[in-house]
Protein backbone atom coordinates (compact mmCIF):
# COMPACT_ATOMS: atom_id res chain seq x y z
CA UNK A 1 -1.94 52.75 -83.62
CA UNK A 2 -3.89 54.78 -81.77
CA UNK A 3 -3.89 53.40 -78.27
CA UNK A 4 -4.51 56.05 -75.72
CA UNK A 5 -6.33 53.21 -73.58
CA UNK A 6 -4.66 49.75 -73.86
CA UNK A 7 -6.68 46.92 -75.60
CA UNK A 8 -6.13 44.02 -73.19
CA UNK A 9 -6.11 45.30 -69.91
CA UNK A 10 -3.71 43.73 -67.74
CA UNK A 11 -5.23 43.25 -63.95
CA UNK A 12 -2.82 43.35 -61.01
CA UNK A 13 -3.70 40.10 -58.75
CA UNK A 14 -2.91 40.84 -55.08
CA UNK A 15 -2.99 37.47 -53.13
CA UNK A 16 -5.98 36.23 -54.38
CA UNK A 17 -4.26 33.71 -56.61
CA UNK A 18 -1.25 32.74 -53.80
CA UNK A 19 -3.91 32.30 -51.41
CA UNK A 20 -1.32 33.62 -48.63
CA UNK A 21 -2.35 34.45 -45.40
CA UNK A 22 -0.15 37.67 -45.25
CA UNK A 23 -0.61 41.83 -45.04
CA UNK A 24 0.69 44.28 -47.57
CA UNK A 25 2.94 46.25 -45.72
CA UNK A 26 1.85 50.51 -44.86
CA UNK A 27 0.61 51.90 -48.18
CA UNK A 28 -1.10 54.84 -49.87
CA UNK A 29 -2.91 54.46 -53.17
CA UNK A 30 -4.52 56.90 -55.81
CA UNK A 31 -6.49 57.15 -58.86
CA UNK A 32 -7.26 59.64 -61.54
CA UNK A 33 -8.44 59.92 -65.17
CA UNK A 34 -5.58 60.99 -67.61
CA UNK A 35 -4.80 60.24 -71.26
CA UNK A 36 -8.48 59.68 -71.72
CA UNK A 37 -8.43 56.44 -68.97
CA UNK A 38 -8.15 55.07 -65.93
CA UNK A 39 -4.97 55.31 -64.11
CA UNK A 40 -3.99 53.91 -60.71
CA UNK A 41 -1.17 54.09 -58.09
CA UNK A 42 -0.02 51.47 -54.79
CA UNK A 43 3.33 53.30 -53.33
CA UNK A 44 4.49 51.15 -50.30
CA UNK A 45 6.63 52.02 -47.29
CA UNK A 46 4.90 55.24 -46.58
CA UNK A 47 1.76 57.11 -45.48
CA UNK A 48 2.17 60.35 -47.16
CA UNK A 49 -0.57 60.89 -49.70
CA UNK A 50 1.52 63.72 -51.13
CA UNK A 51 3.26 60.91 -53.13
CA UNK A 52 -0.43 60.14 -54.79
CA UNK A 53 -0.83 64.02 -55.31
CA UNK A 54 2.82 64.25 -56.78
CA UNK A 55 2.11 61.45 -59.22
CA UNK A 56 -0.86 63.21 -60.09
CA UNK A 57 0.77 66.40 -60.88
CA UNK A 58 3.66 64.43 -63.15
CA UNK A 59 0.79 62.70 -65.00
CA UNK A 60 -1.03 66.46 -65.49
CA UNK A 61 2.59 67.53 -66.58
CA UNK A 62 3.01 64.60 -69.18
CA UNK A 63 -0.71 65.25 -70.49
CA UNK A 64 0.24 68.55 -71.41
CA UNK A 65 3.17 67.72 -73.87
CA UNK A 66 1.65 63.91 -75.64
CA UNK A 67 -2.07 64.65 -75.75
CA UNK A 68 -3.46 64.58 -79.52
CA UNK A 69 -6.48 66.37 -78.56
CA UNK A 70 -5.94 68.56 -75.63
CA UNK A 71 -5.39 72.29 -76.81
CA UNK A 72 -3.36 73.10 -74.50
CA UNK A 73 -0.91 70.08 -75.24
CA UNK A 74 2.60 70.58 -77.08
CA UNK A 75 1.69 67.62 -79.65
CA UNK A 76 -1.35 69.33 -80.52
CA UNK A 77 -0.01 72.61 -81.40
CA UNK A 78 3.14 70.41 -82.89
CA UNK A 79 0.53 68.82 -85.15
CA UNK A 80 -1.81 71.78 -85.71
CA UNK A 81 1.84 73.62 -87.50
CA UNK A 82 1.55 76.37 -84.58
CA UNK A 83 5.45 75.46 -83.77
CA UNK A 84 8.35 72.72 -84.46
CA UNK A 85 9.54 73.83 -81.65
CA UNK A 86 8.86 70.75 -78.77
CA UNK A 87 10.56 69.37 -75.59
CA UNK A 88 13.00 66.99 -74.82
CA UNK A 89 10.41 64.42 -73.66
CA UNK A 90 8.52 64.85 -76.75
CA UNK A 91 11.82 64.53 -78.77
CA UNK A 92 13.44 62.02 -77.52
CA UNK A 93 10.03 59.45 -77.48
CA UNK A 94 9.55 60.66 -81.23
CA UNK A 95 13.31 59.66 -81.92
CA UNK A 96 13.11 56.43 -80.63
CA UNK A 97 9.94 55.61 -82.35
CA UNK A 98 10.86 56.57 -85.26
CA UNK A 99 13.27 54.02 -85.20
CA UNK A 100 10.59 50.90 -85.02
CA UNK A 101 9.25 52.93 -87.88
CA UNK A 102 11.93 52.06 -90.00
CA UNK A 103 12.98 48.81 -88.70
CA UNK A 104 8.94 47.42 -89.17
CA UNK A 105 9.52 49.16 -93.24
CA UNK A 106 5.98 51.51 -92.11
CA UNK A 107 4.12 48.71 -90.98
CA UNK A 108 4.24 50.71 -87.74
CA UNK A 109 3.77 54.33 -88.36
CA UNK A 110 3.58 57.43 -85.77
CA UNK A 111 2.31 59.49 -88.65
CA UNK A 112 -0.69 57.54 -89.23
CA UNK A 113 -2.44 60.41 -86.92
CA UNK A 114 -4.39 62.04 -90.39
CA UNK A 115 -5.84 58.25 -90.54
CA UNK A 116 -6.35 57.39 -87.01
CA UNK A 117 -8.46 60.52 -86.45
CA UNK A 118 -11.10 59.49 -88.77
CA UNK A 119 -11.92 56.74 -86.63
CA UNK A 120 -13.16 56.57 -83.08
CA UNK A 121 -12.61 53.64 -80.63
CA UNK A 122 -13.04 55.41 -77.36
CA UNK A 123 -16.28 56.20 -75.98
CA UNK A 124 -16.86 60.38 -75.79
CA UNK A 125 -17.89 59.57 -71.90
CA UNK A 126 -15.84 57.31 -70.03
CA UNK A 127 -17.91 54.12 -69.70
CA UNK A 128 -20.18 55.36 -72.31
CA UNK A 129 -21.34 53.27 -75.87
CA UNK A 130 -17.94 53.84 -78.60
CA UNK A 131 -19.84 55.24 -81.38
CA UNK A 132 -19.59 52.67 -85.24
CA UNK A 133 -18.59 54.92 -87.70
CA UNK A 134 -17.32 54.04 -91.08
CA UNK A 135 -15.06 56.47 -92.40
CA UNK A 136 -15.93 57.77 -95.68
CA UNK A 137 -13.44 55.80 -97.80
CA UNK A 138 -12.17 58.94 -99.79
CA UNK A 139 -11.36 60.82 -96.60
CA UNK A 140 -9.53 57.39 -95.77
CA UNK A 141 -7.06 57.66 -98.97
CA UNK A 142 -6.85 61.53 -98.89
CA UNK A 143 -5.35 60.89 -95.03
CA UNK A 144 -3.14 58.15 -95.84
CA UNK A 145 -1.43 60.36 -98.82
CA UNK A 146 0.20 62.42 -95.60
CA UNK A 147 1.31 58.69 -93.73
CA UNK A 148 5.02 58.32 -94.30
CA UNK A 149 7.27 58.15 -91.59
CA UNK A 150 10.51 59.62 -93.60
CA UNK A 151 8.33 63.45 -93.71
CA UNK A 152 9.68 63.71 -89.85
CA UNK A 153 12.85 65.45 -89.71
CA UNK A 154 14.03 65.94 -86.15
CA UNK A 155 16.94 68.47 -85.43
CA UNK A 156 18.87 69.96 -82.32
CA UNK A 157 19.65 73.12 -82.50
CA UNK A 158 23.12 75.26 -81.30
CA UNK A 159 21.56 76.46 -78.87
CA UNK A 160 20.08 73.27 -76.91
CA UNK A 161 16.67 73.72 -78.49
CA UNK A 162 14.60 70.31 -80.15
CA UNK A 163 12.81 70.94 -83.13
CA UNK A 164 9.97 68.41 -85.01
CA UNK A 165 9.26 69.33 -88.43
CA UNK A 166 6.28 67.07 -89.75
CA UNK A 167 6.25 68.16 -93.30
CA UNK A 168 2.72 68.23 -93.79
CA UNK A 169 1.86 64.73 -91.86
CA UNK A 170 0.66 64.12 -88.10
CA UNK A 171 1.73 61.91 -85.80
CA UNK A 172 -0.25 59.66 -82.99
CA UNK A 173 1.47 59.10 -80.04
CA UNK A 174 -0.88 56.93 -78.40
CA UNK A 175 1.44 53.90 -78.36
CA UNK A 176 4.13 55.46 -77.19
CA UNK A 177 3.22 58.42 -74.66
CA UNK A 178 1.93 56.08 -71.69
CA UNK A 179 4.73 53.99 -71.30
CA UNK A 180 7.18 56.85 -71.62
CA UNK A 181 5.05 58.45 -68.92
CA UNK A 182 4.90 55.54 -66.85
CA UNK A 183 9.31 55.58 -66.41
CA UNK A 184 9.25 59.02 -65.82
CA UNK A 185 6.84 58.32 -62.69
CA UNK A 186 9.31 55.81 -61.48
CA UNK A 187 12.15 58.37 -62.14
CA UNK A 188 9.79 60.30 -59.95
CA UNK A 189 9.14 57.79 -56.82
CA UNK A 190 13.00 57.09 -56.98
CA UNK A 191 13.94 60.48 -56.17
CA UNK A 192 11.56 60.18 -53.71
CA UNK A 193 13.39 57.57 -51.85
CA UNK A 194 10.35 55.14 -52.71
CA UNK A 195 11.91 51.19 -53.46
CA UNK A 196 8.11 49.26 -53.91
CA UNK A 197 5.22 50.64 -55.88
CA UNK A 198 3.16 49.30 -58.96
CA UNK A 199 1.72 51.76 -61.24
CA UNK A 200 -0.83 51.26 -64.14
CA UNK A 201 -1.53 53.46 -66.94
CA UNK A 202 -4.92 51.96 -68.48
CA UNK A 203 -3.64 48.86 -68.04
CA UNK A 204 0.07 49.84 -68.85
CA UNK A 205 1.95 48.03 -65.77
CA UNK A 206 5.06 49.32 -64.43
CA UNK A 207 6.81 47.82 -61.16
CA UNK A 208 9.03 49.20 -58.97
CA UNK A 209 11.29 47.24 -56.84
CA UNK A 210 9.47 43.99 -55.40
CA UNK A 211 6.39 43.71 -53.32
CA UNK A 212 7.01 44.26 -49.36
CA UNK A 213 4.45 41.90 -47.63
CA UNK A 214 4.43 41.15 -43.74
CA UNK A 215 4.57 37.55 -42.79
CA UNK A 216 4.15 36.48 -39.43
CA UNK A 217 5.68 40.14 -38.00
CA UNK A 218 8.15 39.59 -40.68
CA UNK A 219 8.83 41.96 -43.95
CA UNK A 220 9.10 39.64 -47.10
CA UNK A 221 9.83 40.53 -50.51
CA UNK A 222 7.42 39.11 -53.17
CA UNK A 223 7.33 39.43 -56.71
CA UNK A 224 4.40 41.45 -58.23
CA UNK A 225 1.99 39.40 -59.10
CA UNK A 226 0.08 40.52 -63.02
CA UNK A 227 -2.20 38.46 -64.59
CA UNK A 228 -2.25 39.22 -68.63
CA UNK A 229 -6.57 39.04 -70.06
CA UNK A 230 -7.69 36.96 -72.20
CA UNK A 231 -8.64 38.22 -75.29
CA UNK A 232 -11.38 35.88 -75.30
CA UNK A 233 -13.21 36.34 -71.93
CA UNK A 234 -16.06 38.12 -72.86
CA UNK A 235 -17.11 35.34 -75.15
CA UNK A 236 -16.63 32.58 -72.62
CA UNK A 237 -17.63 31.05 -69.53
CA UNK A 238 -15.39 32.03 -66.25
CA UNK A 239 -14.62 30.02 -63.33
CA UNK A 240 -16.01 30.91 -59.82
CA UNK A 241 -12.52 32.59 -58.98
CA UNK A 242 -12.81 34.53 -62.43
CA UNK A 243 -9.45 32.53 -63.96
CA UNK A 244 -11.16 32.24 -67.22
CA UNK A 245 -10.75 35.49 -67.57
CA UNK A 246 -6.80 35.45 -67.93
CA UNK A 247 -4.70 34.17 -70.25
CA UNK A 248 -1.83 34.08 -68.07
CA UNK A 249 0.06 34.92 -64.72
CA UNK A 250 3.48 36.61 -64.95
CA UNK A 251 5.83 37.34 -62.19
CA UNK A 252 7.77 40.00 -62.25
CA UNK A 253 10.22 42.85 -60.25
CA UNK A 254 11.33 46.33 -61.75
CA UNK A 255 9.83 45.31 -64.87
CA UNK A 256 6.88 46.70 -67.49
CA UNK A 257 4.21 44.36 -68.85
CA UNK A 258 2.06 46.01 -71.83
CA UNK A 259 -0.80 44.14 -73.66
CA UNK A 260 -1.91 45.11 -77.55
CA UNK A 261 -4.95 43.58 -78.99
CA UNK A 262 -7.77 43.99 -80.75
CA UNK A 263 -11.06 43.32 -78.85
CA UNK A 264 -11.57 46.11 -76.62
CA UNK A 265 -10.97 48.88 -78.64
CA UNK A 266 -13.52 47.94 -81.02
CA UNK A 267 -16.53 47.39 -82.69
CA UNK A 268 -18.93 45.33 -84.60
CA UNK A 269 -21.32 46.37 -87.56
CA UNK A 270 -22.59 44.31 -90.16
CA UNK A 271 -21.06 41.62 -88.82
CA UNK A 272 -17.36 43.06 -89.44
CA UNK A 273 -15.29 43.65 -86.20
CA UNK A 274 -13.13 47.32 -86.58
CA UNK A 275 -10.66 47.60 -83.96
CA UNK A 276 -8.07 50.54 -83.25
CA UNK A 277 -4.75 48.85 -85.00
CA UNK A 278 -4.92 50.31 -88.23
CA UNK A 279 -3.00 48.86 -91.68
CA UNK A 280 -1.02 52.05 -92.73
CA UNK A 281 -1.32 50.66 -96.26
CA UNK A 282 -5.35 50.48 -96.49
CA UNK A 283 -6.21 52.72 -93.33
CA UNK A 284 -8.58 50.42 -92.13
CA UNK A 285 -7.57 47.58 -89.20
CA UNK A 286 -4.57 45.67 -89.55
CA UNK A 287 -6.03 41.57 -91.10
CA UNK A 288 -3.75 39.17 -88.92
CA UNK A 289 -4.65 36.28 -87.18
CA UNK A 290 -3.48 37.87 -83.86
CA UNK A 291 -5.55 38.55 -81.09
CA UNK A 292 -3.09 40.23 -78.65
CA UNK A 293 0.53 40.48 -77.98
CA UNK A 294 1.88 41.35 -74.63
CA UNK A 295 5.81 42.34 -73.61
CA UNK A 296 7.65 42.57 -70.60
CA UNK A 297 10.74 44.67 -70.84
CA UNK A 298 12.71 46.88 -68.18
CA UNK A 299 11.27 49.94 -69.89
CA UNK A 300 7.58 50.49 -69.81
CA UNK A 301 8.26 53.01 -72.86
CA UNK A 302 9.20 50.45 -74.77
CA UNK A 303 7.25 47.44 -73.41
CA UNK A 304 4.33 49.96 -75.31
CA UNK A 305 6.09 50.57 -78.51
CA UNK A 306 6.78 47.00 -78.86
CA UNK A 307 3.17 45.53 -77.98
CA UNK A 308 1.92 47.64 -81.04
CA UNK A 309 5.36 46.91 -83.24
CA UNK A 310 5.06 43.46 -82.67
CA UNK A 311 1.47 42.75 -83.04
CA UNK A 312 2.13 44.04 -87.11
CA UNK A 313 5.56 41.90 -87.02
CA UNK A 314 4.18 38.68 -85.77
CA UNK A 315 6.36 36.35 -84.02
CA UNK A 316 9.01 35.76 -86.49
CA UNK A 317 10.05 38.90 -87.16
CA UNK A 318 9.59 39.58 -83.44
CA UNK A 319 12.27 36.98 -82.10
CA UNK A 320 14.75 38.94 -85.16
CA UNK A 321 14.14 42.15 -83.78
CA UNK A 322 15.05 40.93 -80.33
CA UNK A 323 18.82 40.80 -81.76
CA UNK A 324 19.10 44.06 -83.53
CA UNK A 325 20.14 46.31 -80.80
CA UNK A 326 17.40 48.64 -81.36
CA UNK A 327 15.51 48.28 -78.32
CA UNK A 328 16.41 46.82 -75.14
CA UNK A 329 16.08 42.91 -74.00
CA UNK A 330 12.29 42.00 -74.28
CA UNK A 331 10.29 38.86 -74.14
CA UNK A 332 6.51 38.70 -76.02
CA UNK A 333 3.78 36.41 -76.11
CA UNK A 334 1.45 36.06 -78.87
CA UNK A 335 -1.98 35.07 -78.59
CA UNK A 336 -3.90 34.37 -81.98
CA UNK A 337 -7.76 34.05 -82.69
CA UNK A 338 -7.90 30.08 -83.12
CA UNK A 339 -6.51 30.20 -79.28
CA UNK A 340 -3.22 29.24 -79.91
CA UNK A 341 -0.51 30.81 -78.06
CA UNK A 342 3.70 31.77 -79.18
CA UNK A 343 6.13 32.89 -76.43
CA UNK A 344 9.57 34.28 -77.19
CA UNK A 345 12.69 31.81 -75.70
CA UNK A 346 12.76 34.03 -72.95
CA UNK A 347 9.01 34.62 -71.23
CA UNK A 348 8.25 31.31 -69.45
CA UNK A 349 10.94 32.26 -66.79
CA UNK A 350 8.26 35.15 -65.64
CA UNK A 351 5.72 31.89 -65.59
CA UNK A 352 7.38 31.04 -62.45
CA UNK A 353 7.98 32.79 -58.44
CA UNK A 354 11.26 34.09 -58.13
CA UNK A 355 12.82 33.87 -61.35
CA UNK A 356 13.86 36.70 -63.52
């Protein structure tokens, strides 16, 4: 579950598919390093790089309270036992994963944390070699005796205060915090008066509003253009124009698309592939024939919940929880080893310009 950098990384496409002869409109972008990757930020209609340095600070902000490993973070000191005392951010995003907890019966599991930290899938330098270690397999079942999602007892006190008390477990955030964090920086650009930006989180894409492009002297709205990576694109040839690399091309406005798989955050020794989605029953990675699963929801926050829920549900279960209530409308797309592909009823209409 662990999933502080997203396994499929989904790449923003600006023009070079369309093959339009027309100008993004005046723009400022940004990037920074936070939540252990890559993030990056296109806000259009304005010059003012204070925006950039604003999202900056929010993302700084947001470290503070979801980071596992950063001292000076509320979930660390929240896992460590220092306090149960945590914010409403925290609170709320715990609440409502808890939730897909129970409805996936601990497939999916927050407090697989005492697990997931025996195992390392990012690099200790950016861009650096991840480094294949096997857990010892009796620190594995010692962890996995604190995994249970029911220890988490969440109360609000008289006095407006939010309390976590983990009863002796952990829990990972990591597929959870970015997307959360990625709708409060649109909450952010809105107060702002901003209408058109795309944000992306390591890969977690959030747009806002629809793409202003000039045409001729003309102002046109566009939809964002995302293409979704194919999980298989390291092992095969590409095209001259790099299209091998994607596994498909989504169009979308004021919408999230997240991507779960298992191929980047990963590694191979002795000829056995380990990636980051780990079975809360064995604590080592989840066996399914999926490769990758990839949502597109309204909410970024739970566009990332879901690409990890879903990936242990599989499609059928998927399309079920689409009509619990639990979460809001969502559409997936499944993408299995052997190549073959499953789409929810609803996803093809992002297939296409204009639709939604």
């Amino acid at each position: 579950m662990k999933k502080i950098c997203i396994t499929l990384i989904l790449i923003i496409i600006a023009g070079i598919l369309s093959g339009c002869a027309i100008k993004p409109v005046t723009s400022v972008s940004g990037n920074g390093f936070y939540f252990d990757t890559f993030v990056s930020f296109t806000v259009y209609g304005t010059e003012d790089t204070e925006i950039i340095n604003g999202l900056k600070a929010e993302c700084e902000k947001y470290e503070k309270i979801f980071s596992a490993v950063d001292q000076r973070s509320e979930l660390y000191h929240l896992n460590k036992g220092d306090t149960d005392e945590v914010s409403g951010d925290l609170y709320e995003s715990v609440k409502k994963a808890l939730l897909l907890c129970e409805y996936s019966d601990g497939l999916y599991d927050i407090t697989i944390r005492p697990v997931s930290e025996q195992w390392q899938f990012v690099p200790e330098e950016p861009g650096g070699p991840v480094l294949q270690i096997i857990p010892d397999d009796e620190n594995i079942k010692k962890a996995l005796e604190k995994v249970d999602y029911r220890k988490v007892k969440l109360s609000e006190t008289e006095d407006g205060k939010y309390k976590i008390d983990l009863n002796g477990t952990a829990i990972d955030m990591g597929s959870v915090a970015k997307g959360y964090i990625a709708d409060r920086l649109i909450e952010y650009l809105k107060e702002k008066g901003i209408k058109s930006a795309i944000i992306s989180l390591g890969g977690n894409i959030v747009c806002l509003g629809d793409k202003p492009v000039e045409n001729d002297g003309k102002v046109e709205e566009q939809d964002y253009t995302v293409a979704i990576k194919s999980p298989f694109a390291a092992k095969t040839s590409t095209n001259d124009d790099g299209s091998g690399q994607y596994a498909d091309i989504v169009y979308i406005r004021d919408k999230s698309v997240v991507t779960s798989g298992i191929y980047e955050r990963s590694f191979e020794k002795d000829g056995i592939t380990y990636h980051h989605l780990i079975d809360t029953k064995t604590g080592y990675p989840y066996n399914s024939d999926l490769a990758s699963v990839s949502i597109i929801s309204d909410s970024s926050f739970e566009a990332d919940i879901l690409s990890t829920v879903c990936y242990y549900l599989d499609y059928d279960k998927t399309t079920e929880l689409q009509n619990k209530g639990i979460v809001g409308d969502f559409e997936a797309e499944f993408i299995y080893k052997d190549g073959s592909v499953k789409r929810t009823m609803g996803f093809s209409k992002y297939e296409h310009k204009g639709e939604d």
